[in-house]
C-alpha atoms as a PDB file:
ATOM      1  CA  UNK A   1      -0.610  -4.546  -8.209  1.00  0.00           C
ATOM      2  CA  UNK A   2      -2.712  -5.874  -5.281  1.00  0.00           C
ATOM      3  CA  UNK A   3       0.362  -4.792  -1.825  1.00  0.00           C
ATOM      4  CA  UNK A   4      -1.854  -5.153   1.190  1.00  0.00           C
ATOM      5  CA  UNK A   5      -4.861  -3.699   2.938  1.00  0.00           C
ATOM      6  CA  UNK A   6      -6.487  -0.842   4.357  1.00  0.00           C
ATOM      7  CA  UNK A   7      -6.765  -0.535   8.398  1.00  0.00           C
ATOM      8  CA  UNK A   8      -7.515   2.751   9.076  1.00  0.00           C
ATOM      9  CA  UNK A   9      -8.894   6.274   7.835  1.00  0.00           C
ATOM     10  CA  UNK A  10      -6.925   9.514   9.055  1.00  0.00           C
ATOM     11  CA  UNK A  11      -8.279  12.739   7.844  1.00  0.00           C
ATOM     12  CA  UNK A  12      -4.620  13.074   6.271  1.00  0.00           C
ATOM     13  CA  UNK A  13      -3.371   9.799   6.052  1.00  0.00           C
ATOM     14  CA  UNK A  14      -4.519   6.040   5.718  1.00  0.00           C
ATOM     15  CA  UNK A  15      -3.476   3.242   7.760  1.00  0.00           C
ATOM     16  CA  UNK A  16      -2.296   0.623   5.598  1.00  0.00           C
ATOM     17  CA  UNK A  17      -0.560  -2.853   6.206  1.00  0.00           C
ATOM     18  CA  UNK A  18       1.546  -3.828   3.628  1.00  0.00           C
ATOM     19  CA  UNK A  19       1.750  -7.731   2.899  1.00  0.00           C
ATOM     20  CA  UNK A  20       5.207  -8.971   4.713  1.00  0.00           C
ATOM     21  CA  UNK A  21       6.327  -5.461   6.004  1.00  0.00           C
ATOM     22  CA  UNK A  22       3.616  -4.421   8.503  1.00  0.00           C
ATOM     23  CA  UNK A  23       1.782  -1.053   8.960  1.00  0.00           C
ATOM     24  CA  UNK A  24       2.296   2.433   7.099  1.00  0.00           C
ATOM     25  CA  UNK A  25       0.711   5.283   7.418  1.00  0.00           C
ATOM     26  CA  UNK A  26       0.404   7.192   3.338  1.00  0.00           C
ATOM     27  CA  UNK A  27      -0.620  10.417   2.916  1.00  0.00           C
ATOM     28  CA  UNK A  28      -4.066  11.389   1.669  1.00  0.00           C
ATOM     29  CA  UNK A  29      -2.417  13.391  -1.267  1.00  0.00           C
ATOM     30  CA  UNK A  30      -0.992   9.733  -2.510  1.00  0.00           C
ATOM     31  CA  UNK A  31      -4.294   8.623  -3.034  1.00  0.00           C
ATOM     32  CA  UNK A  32      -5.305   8.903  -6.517  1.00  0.00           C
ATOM     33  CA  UNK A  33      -8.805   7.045  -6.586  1.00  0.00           C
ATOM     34  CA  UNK A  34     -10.997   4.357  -4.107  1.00  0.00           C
ATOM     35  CA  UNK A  35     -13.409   2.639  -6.233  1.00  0.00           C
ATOM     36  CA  UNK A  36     -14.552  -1.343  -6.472  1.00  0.00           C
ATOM     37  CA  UNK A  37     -13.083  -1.611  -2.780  1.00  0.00           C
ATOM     38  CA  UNK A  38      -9.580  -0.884  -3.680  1.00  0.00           C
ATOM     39  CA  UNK A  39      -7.628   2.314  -3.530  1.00  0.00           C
ATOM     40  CA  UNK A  40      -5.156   3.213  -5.846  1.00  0.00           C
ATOM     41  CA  UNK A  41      -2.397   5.174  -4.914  1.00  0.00           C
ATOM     42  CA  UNK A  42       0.388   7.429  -6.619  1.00  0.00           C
ATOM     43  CA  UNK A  43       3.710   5.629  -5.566  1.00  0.00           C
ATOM     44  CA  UNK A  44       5.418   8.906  -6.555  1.00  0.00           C
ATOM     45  CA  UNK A  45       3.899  10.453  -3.373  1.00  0.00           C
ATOM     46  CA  UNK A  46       5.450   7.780  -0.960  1.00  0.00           C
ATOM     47  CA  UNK A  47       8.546   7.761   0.601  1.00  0.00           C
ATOM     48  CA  UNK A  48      11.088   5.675   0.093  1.00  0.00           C
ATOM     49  CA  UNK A  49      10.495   3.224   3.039  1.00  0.00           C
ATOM     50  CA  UNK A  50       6.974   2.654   1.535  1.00  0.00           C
ATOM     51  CA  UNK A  51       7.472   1.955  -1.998  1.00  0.00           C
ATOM     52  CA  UNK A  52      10.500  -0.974  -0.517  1.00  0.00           C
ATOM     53  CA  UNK A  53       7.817  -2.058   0.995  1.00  0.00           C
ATOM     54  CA  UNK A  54       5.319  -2.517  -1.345  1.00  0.00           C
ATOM     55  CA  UNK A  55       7.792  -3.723  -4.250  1.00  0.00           C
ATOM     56  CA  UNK A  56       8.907  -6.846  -1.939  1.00  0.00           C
ATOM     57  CA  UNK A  57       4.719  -7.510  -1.124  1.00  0.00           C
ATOM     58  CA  UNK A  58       5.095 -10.839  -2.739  1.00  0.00           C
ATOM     59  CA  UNK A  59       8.451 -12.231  -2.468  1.00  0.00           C
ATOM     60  CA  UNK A  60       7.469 -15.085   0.126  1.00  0.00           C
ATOM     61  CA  UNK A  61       5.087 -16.597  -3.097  1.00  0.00           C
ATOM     62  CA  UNK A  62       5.599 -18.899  -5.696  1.00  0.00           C
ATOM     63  CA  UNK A  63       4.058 -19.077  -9.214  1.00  0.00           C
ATOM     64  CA  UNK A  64       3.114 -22.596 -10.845  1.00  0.00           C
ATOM     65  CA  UNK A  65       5.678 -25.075 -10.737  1.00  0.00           C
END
């Protein structure tokens, strides 16, 4: 799923913000592929802060009433 955007390149890390929780910073060995402007990470390499994050991405939406 589609958690936020890309602000930054690090040689070992990526600057991301994460919709409603603000910037991380992933490690380069999380990323698994970058390809049709979207990179897809390994969730397994995050830490604990950063997955929270990005599994609450989209609580502030709704879905068709």
């Amino acid at each position: 799923a589609e958690f936020g955007a890309v602000r930054e390149i690090f040689p070992d890390s990526l600057l991301i913000n994460i919709e409603n929780a603000g910037d991380f910073r992933i490690p380069a060995e999380a990323v698994e592929a970058v390809h049709f402007k979207k990179v897809i990470v390994d969730c397994s390499k995050l830490d604990e802060r950063v997955r929270a994050a990005i599994a609450h991405a989209h609580d502030g939406e709704t879905g068709p009433e």
